[in-house]
N, C-alpha and C. Protein backbone atom coordinates (compact mmCIF):
# COMPACT_ATOMS: atom_id res chain seq x y z
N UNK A 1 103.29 55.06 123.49
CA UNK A 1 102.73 53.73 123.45
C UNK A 1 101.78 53.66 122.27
N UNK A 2 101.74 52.82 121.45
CA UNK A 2 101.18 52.27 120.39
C UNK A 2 99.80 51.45 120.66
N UNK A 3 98.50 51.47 119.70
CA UNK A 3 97.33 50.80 120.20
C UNK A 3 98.03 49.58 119.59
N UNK A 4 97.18 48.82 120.49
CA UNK A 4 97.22 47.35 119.81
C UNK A 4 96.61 47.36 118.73
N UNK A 5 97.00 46.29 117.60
CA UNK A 5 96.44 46.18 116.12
C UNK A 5 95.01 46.08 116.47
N UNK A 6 93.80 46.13 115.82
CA UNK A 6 93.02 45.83 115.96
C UNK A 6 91.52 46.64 115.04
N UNK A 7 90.73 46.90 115.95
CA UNK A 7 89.83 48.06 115.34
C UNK A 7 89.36 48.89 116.25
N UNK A 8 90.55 49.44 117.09
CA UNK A 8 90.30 51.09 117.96
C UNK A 8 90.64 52.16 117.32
N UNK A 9 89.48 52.78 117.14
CA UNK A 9 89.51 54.26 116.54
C UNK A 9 90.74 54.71 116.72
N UNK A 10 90.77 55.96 116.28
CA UNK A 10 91.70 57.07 116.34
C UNK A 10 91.80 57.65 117.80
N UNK A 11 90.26 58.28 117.95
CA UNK A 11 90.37 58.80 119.67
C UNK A 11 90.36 57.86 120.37
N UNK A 12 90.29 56.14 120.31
CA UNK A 12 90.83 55.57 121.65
C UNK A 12 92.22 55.45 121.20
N UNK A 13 92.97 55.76 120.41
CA UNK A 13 94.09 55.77 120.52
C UNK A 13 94.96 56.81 120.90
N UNK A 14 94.20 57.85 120.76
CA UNK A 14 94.85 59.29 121.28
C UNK A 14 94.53 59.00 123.16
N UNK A 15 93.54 58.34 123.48
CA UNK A 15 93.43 58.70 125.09
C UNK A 15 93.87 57.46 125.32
N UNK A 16 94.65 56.24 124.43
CA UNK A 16 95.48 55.71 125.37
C UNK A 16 96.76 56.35 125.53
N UNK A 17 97.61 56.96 124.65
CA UNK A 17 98.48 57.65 124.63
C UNK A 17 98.47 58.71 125.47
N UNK A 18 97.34 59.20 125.77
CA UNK A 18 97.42 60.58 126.74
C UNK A 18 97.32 60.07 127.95
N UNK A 19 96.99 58.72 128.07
CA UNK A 19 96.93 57.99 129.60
C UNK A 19 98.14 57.18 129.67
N UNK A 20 98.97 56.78 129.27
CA UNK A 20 99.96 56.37 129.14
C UNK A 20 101.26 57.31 129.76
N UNK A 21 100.88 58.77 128.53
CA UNK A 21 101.99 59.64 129.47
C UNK A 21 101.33 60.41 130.44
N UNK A 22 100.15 60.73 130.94
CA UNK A 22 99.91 61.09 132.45
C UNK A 22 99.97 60.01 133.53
N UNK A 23 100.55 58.81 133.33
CA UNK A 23 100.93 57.81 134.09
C UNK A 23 102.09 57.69 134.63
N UNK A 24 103.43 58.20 133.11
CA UNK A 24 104.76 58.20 133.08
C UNK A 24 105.73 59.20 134.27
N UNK A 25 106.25 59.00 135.48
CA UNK A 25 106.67 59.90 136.10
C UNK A 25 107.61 61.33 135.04
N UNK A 26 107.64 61.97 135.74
CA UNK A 26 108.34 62.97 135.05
C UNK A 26 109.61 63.01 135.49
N UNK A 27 110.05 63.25 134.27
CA UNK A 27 111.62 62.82 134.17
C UNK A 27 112.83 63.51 134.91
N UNK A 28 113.93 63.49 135.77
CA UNK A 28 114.58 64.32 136.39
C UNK A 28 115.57 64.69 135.16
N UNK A 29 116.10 66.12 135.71
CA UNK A 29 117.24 67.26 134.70
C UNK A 29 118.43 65.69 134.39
N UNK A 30 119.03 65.14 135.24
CA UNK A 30 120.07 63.80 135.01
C UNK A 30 119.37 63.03 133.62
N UNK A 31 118.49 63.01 134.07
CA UNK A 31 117.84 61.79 132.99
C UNK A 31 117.64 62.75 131.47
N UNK A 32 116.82 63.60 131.64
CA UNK A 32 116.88 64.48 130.01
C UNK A 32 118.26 64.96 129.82
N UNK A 33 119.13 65.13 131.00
CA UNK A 33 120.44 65.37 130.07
C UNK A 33 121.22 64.03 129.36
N UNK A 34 121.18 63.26 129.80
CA UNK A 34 121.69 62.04 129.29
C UNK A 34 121.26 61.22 128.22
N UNK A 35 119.67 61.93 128.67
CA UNK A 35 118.73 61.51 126.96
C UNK A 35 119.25 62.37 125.67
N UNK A 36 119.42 63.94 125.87
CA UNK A 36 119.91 64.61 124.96
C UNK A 36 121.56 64.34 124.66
N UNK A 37 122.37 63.70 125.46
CA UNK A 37 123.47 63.31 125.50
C UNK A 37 123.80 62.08 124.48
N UNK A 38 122.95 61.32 124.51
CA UNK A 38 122.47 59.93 124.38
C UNK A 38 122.40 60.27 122.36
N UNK A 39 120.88 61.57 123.02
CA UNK A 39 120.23 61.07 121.02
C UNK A 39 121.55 62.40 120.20
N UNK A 40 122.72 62.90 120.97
CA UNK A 40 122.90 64.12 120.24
C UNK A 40 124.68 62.86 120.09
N UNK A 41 124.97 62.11 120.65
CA UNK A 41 126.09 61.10 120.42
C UNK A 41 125.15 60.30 119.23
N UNK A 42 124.25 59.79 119.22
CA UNK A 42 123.65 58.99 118.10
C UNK A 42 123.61 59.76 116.37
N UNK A 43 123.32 61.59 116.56
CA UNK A 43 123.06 61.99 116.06
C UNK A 43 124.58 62.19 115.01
N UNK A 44 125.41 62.34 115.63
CA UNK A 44 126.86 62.58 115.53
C UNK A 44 127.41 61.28 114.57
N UNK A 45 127.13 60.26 115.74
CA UNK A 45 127.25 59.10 114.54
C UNK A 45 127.03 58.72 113.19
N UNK A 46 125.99 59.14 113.26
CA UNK A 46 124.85 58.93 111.75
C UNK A 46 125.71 60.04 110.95
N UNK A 47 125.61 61.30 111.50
CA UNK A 47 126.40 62.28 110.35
C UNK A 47 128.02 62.18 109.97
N UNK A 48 128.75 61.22 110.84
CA UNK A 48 130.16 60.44 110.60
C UNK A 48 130.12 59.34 109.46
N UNK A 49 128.91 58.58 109.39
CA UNK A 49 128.81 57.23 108.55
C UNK A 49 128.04 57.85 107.44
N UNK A 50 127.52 58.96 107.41
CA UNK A 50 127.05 59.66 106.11
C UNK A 50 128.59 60.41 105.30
N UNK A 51 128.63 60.82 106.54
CA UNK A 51 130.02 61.83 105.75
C UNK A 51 131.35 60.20 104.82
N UNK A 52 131.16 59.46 105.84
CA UNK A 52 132.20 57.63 105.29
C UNK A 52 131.51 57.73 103.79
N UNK A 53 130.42 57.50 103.90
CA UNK A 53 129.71 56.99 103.23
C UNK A 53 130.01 57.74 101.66
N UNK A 54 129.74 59.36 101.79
CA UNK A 54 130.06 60.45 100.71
C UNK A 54 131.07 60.26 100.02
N UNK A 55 131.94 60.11 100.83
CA UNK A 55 133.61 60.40 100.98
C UNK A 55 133.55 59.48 99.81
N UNK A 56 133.33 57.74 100.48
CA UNK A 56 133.87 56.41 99.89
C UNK A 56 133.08 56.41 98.30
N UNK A 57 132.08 56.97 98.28
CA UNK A 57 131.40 57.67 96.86
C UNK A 57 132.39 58.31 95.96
N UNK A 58 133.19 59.18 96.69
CA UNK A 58 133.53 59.79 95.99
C UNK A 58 135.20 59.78 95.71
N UNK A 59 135.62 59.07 96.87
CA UNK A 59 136.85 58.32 96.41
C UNK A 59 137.01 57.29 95.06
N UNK A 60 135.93 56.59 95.36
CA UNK A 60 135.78 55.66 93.99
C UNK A 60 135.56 56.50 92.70
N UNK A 61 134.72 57.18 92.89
CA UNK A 61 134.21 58.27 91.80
C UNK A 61 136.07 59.03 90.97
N UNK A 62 136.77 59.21 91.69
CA UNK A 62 138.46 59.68 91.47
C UNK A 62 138.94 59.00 91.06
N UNK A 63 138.77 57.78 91.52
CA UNK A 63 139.93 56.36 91.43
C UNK A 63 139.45 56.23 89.90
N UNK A 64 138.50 56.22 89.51
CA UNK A 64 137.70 55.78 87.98
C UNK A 64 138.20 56.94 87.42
N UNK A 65 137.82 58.28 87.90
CA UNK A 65 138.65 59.04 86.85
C UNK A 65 139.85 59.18 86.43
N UNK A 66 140.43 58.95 87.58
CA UNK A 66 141.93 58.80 87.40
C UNK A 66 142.93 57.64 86.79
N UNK A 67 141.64 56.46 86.65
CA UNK A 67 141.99 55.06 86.00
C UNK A 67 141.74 55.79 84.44
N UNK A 68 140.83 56.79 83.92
CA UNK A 68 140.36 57.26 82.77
C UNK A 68 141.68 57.73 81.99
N UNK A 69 141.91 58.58 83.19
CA UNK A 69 142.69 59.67 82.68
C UNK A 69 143.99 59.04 81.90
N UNK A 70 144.53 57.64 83.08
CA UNK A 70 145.79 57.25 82.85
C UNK A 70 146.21 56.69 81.58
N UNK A 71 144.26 55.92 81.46
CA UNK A 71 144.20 55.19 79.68
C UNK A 71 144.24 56.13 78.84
N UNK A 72 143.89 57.37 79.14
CA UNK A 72 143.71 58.07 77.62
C UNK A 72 145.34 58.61 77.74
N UNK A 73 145.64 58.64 78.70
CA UNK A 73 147.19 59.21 78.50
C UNK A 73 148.16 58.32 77.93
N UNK A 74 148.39 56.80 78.40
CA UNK A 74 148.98 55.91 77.72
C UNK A 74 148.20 55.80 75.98
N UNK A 75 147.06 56.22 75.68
CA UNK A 75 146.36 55.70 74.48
C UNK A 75 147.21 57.21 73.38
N UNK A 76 147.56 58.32 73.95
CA UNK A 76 147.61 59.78 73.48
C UNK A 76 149.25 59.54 72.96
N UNK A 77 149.92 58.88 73.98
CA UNK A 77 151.28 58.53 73.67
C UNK A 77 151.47 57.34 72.70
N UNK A 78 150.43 56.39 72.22
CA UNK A 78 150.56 55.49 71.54
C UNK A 78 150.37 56.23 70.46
N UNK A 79 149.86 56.86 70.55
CA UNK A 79 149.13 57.44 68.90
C UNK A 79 149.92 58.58 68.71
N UNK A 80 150.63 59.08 69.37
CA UNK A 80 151.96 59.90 69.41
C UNK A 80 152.79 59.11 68.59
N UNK A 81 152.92 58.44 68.52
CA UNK A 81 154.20 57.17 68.40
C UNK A 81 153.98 57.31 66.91
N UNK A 82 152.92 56.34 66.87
CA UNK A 82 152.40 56.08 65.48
C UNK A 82 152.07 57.27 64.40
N UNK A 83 151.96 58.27 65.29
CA UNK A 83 151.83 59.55 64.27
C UNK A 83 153.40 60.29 63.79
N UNK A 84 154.70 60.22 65.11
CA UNK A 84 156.09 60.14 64.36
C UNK A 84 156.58 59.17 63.66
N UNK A 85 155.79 57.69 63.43
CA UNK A 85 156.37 56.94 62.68
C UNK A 85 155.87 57.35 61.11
N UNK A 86 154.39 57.77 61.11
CA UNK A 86 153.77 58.50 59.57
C UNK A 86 154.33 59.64 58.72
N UNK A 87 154.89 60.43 59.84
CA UNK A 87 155.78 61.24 59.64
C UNK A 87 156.77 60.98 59.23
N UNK A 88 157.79 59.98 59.67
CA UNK A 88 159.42 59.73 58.67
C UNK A 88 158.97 58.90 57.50
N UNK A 89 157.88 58.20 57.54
CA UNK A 89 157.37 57.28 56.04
C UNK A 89 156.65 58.56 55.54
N UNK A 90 156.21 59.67 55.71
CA UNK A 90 156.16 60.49 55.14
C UNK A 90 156.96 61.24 54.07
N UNK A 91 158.28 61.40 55.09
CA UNK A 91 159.37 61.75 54.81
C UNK A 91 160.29 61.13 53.52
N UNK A 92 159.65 59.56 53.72
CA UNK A 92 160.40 58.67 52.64
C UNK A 92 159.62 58.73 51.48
N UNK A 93 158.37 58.88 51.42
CA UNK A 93 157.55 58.92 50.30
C UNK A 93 157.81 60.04 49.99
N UNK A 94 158.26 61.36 50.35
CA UNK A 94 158.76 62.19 49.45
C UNK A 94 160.06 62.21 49.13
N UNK A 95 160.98 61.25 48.82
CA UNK A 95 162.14 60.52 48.63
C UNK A 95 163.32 60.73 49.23
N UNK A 96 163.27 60.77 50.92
CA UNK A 96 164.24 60.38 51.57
C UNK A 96 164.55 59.22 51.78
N UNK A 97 165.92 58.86 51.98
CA UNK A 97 166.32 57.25 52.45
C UNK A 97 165.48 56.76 53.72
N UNK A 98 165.17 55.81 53.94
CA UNK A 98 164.79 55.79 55.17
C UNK A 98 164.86 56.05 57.20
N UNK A 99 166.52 55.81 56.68
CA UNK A 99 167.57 56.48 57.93
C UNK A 99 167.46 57.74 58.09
N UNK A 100 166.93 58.63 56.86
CA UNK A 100 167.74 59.82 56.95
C UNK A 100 166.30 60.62 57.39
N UNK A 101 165.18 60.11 56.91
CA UNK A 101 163.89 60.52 57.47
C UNK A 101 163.42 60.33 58.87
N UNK A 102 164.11 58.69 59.39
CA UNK A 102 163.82 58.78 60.68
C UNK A 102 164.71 59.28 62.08
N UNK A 103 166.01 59.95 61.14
CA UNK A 103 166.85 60.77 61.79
C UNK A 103 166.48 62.24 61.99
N UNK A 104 165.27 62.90 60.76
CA UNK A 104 165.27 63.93 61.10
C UNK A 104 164.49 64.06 62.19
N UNK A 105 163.46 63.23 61.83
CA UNK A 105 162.04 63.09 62.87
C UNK A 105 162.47 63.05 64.30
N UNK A 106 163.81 62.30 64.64
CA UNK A 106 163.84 62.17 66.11
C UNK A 106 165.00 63.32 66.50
N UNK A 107 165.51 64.03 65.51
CA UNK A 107 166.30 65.65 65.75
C UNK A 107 165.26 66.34 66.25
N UNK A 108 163.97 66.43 65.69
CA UNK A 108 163.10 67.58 65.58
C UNK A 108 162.45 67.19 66.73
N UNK A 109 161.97 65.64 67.56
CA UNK A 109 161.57 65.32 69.12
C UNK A 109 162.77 66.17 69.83
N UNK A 110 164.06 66.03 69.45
CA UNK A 110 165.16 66.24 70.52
C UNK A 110 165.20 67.76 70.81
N UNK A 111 164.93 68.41 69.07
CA UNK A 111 165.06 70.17 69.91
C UNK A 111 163.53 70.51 70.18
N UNK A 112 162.53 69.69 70.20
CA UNK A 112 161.41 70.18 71.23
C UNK A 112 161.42 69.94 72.42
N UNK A 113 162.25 68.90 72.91
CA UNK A 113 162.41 68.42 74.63
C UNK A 113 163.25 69.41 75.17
N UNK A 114 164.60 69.70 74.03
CA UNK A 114 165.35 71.24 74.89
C UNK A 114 164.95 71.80 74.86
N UNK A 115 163.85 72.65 74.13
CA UNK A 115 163.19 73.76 74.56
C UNK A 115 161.78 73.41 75.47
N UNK A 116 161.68 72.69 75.48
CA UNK A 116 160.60 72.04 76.86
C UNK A 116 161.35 72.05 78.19
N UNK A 117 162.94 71.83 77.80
CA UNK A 117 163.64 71.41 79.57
C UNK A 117 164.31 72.78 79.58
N UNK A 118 165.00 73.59 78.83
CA UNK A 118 164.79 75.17 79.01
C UNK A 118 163.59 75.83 80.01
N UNK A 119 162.52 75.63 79.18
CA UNK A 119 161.51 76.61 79.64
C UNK A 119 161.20 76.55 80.82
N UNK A 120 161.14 75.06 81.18
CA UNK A 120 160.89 74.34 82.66
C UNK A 120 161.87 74.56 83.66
N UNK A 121 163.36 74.54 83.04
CA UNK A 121 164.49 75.53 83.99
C UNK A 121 164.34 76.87 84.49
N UNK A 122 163.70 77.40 83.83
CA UNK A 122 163.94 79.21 83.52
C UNK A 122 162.39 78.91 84.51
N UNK A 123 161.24 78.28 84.46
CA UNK A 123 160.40 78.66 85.47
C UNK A 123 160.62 78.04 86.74
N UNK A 124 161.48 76.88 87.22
CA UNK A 124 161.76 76.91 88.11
C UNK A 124 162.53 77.25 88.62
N UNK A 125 163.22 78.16 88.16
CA UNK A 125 164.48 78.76 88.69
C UNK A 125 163.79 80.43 89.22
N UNK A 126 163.11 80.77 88.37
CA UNK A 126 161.89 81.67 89.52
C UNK A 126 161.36 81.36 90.50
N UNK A 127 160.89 80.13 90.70
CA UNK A 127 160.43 79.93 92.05
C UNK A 127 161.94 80.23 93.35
N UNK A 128 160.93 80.92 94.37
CA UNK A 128 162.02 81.31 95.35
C UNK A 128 161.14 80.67 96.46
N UNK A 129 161.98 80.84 98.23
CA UNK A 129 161.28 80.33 99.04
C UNK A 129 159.59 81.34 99.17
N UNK A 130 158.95 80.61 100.07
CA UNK A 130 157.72 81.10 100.54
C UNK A 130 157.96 82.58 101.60
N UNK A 131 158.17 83.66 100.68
CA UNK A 131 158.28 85.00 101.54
C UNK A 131 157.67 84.89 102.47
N UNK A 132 156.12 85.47 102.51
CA UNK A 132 154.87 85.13 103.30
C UNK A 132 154.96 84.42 104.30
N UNK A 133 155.10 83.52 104.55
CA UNK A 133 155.34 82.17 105.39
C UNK A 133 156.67 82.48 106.18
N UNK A 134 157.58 82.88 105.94
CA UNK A 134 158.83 83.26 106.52
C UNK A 134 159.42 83.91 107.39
N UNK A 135 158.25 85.63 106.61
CA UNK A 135 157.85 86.56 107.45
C UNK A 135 156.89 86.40 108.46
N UNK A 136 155.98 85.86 108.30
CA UNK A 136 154.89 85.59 109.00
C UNK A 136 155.79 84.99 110.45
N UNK A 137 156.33 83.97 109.70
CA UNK A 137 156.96 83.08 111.20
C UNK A 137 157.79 83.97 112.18
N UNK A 138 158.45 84.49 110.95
CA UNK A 138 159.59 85.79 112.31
C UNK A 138 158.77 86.57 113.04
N UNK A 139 157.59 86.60 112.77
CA UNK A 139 156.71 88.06 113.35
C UNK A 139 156.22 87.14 114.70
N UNK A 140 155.94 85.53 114.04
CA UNK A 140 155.26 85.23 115.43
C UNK A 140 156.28 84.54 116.44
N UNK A 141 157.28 84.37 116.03
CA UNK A 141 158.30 84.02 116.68
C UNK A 141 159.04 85.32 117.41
N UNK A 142 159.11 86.27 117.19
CA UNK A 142 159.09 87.97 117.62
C UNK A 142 158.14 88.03 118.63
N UNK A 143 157.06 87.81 118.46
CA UNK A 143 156.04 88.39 119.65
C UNK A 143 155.87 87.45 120.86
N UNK A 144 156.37 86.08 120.40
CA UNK A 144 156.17 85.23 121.44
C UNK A 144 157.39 85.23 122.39
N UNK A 145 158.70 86.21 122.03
CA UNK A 145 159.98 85.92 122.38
C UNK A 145 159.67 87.17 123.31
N UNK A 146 158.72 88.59 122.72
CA UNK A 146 158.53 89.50 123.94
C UNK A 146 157.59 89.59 124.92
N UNK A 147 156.82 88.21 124.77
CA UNK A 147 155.80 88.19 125.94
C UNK A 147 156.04 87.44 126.69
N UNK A 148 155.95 88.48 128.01
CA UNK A 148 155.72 87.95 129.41
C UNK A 148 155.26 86.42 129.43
N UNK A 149 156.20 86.09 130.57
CA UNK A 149 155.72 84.50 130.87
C UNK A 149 154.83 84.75 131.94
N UNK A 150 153.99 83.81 132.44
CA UNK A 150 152.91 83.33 133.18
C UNK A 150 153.70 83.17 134.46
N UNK A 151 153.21 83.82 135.85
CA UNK A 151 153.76 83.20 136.62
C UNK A 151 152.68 82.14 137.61
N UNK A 152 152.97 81.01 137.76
CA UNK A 152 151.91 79.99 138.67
C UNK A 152 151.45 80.32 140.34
């Protein structure tokens, strides 16, 4: 209990408070469990709408990076572009026809993608199933097939 606003000291405010709870019956085990029930469900809450709260921080915080990422990736491929087009006018200023410069330029994209879709064959063609995981399962599928059932 709180003093009323006013101008009561400190110690009449401590001995209304100390008269207040030597007034208050004392509480039965039902009642403090339901109080601790009560503030430890409240408590739970608060650390659910903190954890929302983090999360939705930090979802947005991704979404922006990942909006970053996508521009500089479309911006990396534009300037890709424009840097094989400098290249076959390159090509022409050191006196190729113009066809024949922007024919080599897109030979020389074509045998870097086969050896890009090579390399990418040859490493996924190493990947095998999940050993680990496989074995694991037979072992627990093994032990559960030799244990005793429960009788009711």
């Amino acid at each position: 209990m709180t003093a009323p606003s006013g101008s009561t000291s400190v110690g009449a405010t401590e001995r209304l408070s100390v008269q207040a709870d030597a007034t208050e019956p004392e509480r039965t085990l039902g009642q403090l469990v339901a109080d601790a029930s009560r503030d430890l469900s409240s408590i739970i809450r608060s650390e659910v709408a903190l954890a929302k709260a983090e999360v939705t921080a930090d979802v947005k915080a991704a979404g922006t990076g990942a909006a970053m990422f996508a521009v500089a990736g479309v911006l990396a491929f534009l300037a890709l572009v424009l840097l094989l087009i400098a290249a076959a006018y390159g090509l022409v200023a050191a006196g190729l026809s113009p066809w024949l410069a922007f024919l080599i330029v897109a030979v020389v994209l074509l045998v870097i993608g086969a050896v890009a879709a090579l390399l990418g064959k040859s490493r996924i063609s190493k990947v095998g199933p999940p050993e680990r995981t496989v074995r694991t399962t037979k072992e627990t599928v093994d032990t559960l097939k030799q244990a005793k059932p429960h009788t009711r």
